[in-house]
PDB file of N, CA and C in Angstrom:
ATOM      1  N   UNK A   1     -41.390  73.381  64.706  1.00  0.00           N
ATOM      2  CA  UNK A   1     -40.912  74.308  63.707  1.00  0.00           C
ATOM      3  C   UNK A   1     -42.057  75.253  63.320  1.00  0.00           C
ATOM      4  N   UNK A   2     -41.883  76.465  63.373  1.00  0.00           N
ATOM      5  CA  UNK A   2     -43.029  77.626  62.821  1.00  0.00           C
ATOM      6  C   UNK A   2     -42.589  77.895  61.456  1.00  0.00           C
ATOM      7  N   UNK A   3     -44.088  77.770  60.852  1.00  0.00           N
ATOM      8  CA  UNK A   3     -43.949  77.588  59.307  1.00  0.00           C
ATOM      9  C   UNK A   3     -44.690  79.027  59.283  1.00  0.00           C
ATOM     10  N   UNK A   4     -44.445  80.254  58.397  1.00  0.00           N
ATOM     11  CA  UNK A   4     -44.429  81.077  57.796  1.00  0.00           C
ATOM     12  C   UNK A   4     -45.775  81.207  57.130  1.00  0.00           C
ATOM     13  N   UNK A   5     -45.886  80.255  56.515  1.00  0.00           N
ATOM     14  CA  UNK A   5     -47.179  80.249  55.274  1.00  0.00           C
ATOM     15  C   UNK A   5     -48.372  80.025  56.712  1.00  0.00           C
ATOM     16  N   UNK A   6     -48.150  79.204  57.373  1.00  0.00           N
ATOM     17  CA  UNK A   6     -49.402  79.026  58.432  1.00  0.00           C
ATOM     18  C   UNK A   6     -49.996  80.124  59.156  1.00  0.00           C
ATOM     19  N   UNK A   7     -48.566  80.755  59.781  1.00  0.00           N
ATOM     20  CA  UNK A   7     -49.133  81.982  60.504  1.00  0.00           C
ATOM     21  C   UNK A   7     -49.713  83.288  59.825  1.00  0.00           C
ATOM     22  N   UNK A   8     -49.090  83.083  58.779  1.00  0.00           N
ATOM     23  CA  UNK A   8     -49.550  84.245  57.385  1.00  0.00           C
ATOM     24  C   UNK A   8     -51.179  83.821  57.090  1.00  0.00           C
ATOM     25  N   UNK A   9     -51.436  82.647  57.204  1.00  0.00           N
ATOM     26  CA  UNK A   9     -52.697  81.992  56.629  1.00  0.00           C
ATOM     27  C   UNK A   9     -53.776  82.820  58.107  1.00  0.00           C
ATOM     28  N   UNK A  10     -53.081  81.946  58.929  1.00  0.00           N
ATOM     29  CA  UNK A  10     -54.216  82.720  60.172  1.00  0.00           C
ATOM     30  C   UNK A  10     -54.395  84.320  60.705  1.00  0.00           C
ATOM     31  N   UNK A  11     -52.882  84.642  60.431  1.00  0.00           N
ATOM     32  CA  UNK A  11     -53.763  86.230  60.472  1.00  0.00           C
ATOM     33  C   UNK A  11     -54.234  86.712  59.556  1.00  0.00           C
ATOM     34  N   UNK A  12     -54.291  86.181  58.012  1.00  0.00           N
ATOM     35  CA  UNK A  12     -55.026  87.122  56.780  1.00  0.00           C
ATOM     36  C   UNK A  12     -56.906  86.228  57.508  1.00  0.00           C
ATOM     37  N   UNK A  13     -56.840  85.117  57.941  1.00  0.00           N
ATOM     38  CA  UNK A  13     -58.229  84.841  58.422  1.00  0.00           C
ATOM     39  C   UNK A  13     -58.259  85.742  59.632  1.00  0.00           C
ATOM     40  N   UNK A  14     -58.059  86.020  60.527  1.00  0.00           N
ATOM     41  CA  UNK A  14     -58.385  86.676  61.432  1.00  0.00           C
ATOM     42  C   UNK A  14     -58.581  88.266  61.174  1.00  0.00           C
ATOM     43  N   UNK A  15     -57.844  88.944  60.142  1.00  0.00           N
ATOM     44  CA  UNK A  15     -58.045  89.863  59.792  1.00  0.00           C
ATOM     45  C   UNK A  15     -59.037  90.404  59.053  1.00  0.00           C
ATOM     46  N   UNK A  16     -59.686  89.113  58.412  1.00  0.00           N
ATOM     47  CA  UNK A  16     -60.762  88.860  57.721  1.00  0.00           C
ATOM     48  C   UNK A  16     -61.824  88.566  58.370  1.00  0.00           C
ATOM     49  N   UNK A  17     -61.549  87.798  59.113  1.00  0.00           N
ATOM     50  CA  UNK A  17     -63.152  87.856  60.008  1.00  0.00           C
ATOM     51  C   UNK A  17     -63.082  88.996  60.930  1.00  0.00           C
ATOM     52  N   UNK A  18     -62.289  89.562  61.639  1.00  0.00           N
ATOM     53  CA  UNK A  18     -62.835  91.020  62.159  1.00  0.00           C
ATOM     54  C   UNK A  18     -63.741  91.969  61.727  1.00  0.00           C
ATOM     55  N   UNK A  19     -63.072  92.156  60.112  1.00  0.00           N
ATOM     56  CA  UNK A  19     -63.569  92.654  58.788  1.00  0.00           C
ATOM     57  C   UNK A  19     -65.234  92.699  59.118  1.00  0.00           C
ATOM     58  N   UNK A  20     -64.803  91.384  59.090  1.00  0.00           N
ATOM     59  CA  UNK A  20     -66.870  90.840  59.246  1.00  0.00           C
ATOM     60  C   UNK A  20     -66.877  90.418  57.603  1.00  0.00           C
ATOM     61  N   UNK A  21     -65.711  89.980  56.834  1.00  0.00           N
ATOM     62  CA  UNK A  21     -65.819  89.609  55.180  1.00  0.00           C
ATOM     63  C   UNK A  21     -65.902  88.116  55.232  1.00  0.00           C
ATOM     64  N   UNK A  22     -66.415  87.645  53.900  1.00  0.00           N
ATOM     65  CA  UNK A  22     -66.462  86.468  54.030  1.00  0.00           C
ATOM     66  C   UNK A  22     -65.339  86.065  53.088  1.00  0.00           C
ATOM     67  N   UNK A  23     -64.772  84.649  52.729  1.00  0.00           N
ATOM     68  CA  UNK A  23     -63.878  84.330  52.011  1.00  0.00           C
ATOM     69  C   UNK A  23     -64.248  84.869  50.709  1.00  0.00           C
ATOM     70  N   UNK A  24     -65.236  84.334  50.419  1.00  0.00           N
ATOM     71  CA  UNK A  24     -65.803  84.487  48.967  1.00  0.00           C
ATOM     72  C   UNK A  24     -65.765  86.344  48.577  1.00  0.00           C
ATOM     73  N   UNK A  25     -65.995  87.256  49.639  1.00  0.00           N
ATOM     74  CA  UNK A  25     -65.596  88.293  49.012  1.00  0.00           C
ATOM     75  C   UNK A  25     -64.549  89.124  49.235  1.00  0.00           C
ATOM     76  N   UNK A  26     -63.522  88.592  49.809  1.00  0.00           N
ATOM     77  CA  UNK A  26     -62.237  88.618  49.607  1.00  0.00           C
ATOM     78  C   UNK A  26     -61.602  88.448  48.603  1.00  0.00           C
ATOM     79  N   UNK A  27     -61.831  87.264  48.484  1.00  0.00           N
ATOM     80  CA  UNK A  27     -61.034  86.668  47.008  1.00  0.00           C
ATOM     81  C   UNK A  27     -61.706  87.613  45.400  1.00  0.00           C
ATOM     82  N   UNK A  28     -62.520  88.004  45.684  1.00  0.00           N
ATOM     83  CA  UNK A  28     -63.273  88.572  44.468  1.00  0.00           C
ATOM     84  C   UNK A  28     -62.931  89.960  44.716  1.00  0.00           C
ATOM     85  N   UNK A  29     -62.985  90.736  45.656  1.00  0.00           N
ATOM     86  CA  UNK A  29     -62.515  91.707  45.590  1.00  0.00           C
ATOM     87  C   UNK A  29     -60.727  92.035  45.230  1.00  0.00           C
ATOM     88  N   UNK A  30     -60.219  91.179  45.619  1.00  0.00           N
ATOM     89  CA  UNK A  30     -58.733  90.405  45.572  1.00  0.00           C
ATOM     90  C   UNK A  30     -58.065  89.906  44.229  1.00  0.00           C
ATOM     91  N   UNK A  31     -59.196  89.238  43.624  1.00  0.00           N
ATOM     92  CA  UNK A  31     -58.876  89.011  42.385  1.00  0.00           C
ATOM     93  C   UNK A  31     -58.247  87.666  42.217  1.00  0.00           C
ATOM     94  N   UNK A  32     -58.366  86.932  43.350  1.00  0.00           N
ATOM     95  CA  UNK A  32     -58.020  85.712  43.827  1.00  0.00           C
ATOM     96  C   UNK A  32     -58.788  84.721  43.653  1.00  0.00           C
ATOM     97  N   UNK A  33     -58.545  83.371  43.473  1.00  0.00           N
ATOM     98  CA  UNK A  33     -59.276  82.367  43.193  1.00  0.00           C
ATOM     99  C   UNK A  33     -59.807  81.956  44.532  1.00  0.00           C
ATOM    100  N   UNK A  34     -60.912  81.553  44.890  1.00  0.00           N
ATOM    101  CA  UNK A  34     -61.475  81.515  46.112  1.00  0.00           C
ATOM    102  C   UNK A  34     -61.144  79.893  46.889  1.00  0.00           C
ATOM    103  N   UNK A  35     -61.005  79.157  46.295  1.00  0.00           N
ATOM    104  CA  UNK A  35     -60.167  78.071  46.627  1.00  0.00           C
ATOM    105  C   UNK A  35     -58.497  78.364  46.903  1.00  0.00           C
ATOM    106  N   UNK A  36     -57.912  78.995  46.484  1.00  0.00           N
ATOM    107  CA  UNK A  36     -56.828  79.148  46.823  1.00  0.00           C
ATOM    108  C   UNK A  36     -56.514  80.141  47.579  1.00  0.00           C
ATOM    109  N   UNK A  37     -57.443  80.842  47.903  1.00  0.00           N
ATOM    110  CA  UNK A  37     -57.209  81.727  48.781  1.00  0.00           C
ATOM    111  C   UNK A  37     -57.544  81.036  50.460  1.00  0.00           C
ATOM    112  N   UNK A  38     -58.625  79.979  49.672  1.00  0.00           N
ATOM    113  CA  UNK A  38     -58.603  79.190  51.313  1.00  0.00           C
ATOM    114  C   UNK A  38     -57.474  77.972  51.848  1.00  0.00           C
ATOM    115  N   UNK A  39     -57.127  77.824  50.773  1.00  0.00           N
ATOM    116  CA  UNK A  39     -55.367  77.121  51.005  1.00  0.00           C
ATOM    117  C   UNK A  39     -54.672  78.004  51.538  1.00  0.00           C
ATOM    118  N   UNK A  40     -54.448  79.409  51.279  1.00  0.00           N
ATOM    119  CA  UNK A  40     -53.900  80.287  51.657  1.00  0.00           C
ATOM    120  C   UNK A  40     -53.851  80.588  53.590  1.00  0.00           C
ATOM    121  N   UNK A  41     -55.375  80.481  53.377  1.00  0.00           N
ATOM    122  CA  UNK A  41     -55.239  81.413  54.739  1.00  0.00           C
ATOM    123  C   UNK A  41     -55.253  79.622  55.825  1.00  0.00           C
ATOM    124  N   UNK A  42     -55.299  78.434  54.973  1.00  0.00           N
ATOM    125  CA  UNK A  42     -55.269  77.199  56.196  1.00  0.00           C
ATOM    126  C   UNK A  42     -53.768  76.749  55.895  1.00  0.00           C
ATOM    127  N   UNK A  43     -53.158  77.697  55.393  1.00  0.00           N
ATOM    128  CA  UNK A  43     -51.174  77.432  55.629  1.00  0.00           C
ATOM    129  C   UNK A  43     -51.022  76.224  54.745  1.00  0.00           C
ATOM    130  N   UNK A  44     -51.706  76.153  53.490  1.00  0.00           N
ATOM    131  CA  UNK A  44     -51.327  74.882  52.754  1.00  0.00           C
ATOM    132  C   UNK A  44     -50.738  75.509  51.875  1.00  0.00           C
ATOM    133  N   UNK A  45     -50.948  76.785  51.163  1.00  0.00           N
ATOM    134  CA  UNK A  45     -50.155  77.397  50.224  1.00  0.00           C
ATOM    135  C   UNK A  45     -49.083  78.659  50.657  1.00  0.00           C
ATOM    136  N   UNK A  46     -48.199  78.517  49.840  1.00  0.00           N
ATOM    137  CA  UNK A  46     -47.539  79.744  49.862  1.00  0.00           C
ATOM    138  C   UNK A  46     -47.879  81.272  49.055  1.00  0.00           C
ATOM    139  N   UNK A  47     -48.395  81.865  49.721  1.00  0.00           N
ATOM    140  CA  UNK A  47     -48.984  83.045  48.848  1.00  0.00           C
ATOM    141  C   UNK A  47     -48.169  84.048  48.908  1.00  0.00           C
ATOM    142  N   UNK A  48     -47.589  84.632  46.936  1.00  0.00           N
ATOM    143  CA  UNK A  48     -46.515  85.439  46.898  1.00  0.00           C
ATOM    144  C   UNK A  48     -46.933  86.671  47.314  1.00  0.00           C
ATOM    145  N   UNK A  49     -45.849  87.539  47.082  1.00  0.00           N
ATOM    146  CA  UNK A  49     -46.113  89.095  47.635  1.00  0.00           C
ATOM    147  C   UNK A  49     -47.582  89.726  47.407  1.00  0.00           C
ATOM    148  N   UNK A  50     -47.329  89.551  45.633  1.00  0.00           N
ATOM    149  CA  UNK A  50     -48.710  90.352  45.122  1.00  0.00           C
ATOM    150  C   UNK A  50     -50.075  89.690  45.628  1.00  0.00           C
ATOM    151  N   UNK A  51     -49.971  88.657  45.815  1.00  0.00           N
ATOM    152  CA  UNK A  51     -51.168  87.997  46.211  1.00  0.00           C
ATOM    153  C   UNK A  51     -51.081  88.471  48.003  1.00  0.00           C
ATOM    154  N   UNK A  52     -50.532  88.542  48.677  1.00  0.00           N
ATOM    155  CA  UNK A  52     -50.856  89.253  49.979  1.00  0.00           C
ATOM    156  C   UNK A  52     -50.896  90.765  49.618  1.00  0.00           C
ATOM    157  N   UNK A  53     -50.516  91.556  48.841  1.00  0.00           N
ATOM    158  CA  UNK A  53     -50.652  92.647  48.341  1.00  0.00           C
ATOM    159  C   UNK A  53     -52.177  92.662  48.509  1.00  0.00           C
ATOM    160  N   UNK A  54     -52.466  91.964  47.382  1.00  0.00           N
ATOM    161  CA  UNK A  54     -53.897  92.337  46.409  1.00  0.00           C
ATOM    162  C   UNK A  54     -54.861  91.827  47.983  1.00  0.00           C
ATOM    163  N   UNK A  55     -54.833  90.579  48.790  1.00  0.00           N
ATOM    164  CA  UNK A  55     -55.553  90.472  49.377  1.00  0.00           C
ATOM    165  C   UNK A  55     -55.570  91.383  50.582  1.00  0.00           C
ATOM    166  N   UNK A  56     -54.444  92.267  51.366  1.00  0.00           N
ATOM    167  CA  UNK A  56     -54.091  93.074  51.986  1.00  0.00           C
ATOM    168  C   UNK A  56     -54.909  94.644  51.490  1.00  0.00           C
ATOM    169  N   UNK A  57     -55.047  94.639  50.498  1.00  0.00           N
ATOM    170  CA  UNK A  57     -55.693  95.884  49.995  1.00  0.00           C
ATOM    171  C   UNK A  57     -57.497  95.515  50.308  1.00  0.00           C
ATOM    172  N   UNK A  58     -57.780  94.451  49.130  1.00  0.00           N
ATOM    173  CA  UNK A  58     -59.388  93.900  49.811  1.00  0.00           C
ATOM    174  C   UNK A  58     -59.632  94.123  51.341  1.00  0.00           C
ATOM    175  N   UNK A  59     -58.807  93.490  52.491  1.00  0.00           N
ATOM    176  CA  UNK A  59     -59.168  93.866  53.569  1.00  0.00           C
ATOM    177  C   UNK A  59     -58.822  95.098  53.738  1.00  0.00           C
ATOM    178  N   UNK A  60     -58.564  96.647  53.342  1.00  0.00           N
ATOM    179  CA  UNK A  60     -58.804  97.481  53.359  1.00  0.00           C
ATOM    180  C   UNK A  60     -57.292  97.768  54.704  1.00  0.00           C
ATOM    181  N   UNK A  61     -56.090  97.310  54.905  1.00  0.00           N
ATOM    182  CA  UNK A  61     -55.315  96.914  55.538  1.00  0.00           C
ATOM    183  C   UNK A  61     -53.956  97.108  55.489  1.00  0.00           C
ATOM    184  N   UNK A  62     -53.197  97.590  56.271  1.00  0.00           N
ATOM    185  CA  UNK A  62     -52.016  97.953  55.533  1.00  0.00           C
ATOM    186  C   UNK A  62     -51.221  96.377  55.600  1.00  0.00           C
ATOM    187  N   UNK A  63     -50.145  95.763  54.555  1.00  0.00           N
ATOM    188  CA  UNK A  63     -49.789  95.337  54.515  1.00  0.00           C
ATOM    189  C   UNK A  63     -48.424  94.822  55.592  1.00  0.00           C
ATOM    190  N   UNK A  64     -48.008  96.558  56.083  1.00  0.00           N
ATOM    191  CA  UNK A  64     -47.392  96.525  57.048  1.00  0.00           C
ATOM    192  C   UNK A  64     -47.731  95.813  58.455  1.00  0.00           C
ATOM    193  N   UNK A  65     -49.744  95.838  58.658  1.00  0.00           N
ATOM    194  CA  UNK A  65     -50.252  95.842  59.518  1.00  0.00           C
ATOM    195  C   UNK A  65     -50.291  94.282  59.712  1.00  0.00           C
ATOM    196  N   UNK A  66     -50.403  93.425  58.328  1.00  0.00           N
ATOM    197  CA  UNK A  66     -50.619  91.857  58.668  1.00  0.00           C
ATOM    198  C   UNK A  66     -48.913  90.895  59.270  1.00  0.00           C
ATOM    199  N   UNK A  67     -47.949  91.881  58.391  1.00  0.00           N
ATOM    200  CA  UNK A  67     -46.670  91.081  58.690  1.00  0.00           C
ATOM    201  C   UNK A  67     -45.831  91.564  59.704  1.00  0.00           C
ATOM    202  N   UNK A  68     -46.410  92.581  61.001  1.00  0.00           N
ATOM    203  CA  UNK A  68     -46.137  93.004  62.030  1.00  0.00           C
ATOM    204  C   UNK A  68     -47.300  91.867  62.876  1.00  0.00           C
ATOM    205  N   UNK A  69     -48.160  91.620  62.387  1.00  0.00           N
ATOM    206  CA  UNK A  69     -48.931  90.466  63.473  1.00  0.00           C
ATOM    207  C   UNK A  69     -48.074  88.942  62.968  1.00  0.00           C
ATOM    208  N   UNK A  70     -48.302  88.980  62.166  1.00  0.00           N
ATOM    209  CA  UNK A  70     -47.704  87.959  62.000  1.00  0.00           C
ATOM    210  C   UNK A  70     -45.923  87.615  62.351  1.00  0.00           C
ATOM    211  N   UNK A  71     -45.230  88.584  62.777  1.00  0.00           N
ATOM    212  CA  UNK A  71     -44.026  88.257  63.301  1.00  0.00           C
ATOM    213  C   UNK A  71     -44.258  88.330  64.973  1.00  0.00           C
ATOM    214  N   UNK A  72     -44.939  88.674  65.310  1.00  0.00           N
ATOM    215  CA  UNK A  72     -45.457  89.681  66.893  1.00  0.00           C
ATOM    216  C   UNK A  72     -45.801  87.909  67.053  1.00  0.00           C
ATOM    217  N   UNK A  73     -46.207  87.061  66.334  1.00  0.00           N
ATOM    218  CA  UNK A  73     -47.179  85.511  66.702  1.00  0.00           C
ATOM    219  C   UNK A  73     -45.620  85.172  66.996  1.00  0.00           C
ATOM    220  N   UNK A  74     -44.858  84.804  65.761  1.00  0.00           N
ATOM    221  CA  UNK A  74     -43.577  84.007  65.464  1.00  0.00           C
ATOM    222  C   UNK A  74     -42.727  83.943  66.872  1.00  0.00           C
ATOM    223  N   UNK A  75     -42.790  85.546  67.230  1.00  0.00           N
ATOM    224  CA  UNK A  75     -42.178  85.849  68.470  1.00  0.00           C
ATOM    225  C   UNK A  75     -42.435  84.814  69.339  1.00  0.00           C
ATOM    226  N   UNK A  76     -43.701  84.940  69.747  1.00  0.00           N
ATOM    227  CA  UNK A  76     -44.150  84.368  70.620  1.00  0.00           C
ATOM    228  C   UNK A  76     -44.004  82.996  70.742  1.00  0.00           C
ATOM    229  N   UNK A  77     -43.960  82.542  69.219  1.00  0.00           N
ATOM    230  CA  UNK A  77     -43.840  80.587  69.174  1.00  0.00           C
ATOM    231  C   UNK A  77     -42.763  80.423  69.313  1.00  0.00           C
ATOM    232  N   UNK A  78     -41.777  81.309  69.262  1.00  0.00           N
ATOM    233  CA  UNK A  78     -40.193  81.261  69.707  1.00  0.00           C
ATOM    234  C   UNK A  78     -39.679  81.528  71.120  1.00  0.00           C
ATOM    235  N   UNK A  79     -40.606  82.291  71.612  1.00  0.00           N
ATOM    236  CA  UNK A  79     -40.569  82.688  73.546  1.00  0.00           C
ATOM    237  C   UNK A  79     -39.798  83.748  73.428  1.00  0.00           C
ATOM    238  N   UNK A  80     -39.669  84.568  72.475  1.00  0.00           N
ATOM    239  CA  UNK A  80     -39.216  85.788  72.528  1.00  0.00           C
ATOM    240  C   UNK A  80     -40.232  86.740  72.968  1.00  0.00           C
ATOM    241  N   UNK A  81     -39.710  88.211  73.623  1.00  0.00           N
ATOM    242  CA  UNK A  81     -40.108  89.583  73.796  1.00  0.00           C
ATOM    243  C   UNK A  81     -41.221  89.846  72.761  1.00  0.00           C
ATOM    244  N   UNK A  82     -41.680  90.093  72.503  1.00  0.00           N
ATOM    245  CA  UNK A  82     -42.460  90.953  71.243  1.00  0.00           C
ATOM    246  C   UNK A  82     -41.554  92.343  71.261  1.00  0.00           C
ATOM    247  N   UNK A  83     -41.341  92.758  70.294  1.00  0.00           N
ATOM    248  CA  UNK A  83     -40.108  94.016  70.594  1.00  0.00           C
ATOM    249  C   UNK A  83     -41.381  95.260  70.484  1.00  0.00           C
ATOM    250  N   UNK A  84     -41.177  96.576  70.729  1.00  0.00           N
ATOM    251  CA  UNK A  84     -42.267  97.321  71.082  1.00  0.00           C
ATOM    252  C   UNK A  84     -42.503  98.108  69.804  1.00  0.00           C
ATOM    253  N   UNK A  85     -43.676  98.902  69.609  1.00  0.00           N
ATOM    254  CA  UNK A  85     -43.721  99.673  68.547  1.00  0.00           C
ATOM    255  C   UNK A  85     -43.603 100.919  68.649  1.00  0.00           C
ATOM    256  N   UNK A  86     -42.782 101.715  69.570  1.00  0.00           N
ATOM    257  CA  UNK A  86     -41.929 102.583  69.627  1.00  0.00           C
ATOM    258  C   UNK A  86     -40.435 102.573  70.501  1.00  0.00           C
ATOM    259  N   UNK A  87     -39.966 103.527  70.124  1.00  0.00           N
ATOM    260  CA  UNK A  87     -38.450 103.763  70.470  1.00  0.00           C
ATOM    261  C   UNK A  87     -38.280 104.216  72.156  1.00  0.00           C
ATOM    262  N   UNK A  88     -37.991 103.488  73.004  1.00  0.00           N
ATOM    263  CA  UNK A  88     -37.713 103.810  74.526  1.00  0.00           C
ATOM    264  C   UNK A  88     -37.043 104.817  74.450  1.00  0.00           C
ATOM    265  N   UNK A  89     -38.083 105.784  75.343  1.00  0.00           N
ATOM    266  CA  UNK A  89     -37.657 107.579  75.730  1.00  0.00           C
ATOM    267  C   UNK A  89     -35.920 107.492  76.362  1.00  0.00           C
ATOM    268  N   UNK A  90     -35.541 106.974  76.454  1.00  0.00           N
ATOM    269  CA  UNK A  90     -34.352 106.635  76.749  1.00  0.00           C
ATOM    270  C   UNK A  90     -33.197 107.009  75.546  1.00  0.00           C
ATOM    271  N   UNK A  91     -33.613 106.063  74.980  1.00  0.00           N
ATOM    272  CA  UNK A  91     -32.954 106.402  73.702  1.00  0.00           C
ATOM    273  C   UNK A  91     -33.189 107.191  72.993  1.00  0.00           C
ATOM    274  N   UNK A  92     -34.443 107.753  72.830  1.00  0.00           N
ATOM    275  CA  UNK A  92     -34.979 108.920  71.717  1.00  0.00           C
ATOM    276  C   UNK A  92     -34.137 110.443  72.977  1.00  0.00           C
ATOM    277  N   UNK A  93     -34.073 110.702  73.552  1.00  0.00           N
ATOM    278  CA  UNK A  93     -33.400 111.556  74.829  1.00  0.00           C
ATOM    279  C   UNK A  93     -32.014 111.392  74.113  1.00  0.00           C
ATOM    280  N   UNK A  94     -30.903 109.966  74.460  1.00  0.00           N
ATOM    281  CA  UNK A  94     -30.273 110.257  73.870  1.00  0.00           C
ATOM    282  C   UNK A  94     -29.699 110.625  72.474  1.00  0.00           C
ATOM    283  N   UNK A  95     -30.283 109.963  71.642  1.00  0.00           N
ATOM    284  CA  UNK A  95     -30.412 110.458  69.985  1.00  0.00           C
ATOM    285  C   UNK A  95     -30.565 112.064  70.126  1.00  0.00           C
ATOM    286  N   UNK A  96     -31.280 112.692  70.841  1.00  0.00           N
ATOM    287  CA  UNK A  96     -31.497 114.202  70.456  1.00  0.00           C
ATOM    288  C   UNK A  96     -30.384 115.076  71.308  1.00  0.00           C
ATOM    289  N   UNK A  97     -29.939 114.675  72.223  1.00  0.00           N
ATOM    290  CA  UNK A  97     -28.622 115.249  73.239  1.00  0.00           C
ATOM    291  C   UNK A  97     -27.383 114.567  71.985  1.00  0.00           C
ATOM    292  N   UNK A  98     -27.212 114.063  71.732  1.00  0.00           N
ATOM    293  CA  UNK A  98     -26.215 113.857  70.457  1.00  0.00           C
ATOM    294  C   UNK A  98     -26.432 114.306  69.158  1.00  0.00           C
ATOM    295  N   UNK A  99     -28.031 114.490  68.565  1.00  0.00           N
ATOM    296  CA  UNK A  99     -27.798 115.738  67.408  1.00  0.00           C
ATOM    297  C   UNK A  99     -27.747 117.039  68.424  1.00  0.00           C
ATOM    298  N   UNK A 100     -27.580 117.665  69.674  1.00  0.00           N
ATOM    299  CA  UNK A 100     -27.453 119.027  69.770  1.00  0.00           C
ATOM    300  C   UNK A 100     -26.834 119.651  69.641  1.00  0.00           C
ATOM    301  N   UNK A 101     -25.430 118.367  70.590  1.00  0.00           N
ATOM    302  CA  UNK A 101     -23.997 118.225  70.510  1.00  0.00           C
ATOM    303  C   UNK A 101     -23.549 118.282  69.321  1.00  0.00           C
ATOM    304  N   UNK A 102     -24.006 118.058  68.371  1.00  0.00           N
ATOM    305  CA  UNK A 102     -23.240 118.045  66.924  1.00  0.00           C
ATOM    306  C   UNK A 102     -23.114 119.823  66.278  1.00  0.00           C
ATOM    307  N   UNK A 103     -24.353 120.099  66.731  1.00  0.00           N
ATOM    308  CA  UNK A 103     -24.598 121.269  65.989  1.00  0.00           C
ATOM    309  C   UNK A 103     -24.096 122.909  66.873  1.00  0.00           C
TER     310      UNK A 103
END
C-alpha cells in the first residue's frame, strides 16, 4: 500500500537536500518545529496544507513542483505511465482545427 504522508516526507527531503538546506533551517525558516518537521519528511506525520505551504516556500519551491513529484513517484509504485507535462501535438492540432471551425 503507498502511503501519501511517506512519499510527501521523501520528496520535501530530497528537495531539501538538493537545496543543499539543512533540517534545522528549514524548519526555522518555515516556522516549523524542527522535530516535527523530521517526522514529517520520515512519513510518520501527516503534514497539513499550510505546513507544506510554509515549508514549500522555505525551500524556495513551488508547491505545485513537490506534489507533481510526488504523484510522478505514486505512479510509479502503482506501474503506471507517468502522464507527460505537456499536451500531445496531436491533440493541441486538433483543439485549434476545431476553434477555427467554430469561428
Amino acid at each position: 500500500m503507498v502511503l501519501l504522508r511517506q512519499e510527501i516526507g521523501d520528496v520535501l527531503r530530497d528537495f531539501r537536500l538538493q537545496k543543499g538546506h539543512t533540517l534545522r533551517q528549514v524548519a526555522s525558516k518555515a516556522s516549523v518545529a524542527l522535530g516535527y518537521l523530521s517526522e514529517v519528511e520520515r512519513g510518520q506525520k501527516e503534514a497539513s496544507s499550510e505546513i507544506l505551504a510554509s515549508v514549500a516556500e522555505a525551500l524556495d519551491t513551488p508547491i505545485s513542483s513537490i506534489m507533481r513529484e510526488v504523484g510522478d513517484r505514486i505512479a510509479v509504485i502503482e506501474g503506471l505511465a507517468i502522464v507527460p507535462d505537456t499536451i500531445p501535438a496531436d491533440i493541441v492540432a486538433a483543439e485549434l482545427d476545431a476553434e477555427v471551425m467554430a469561428h
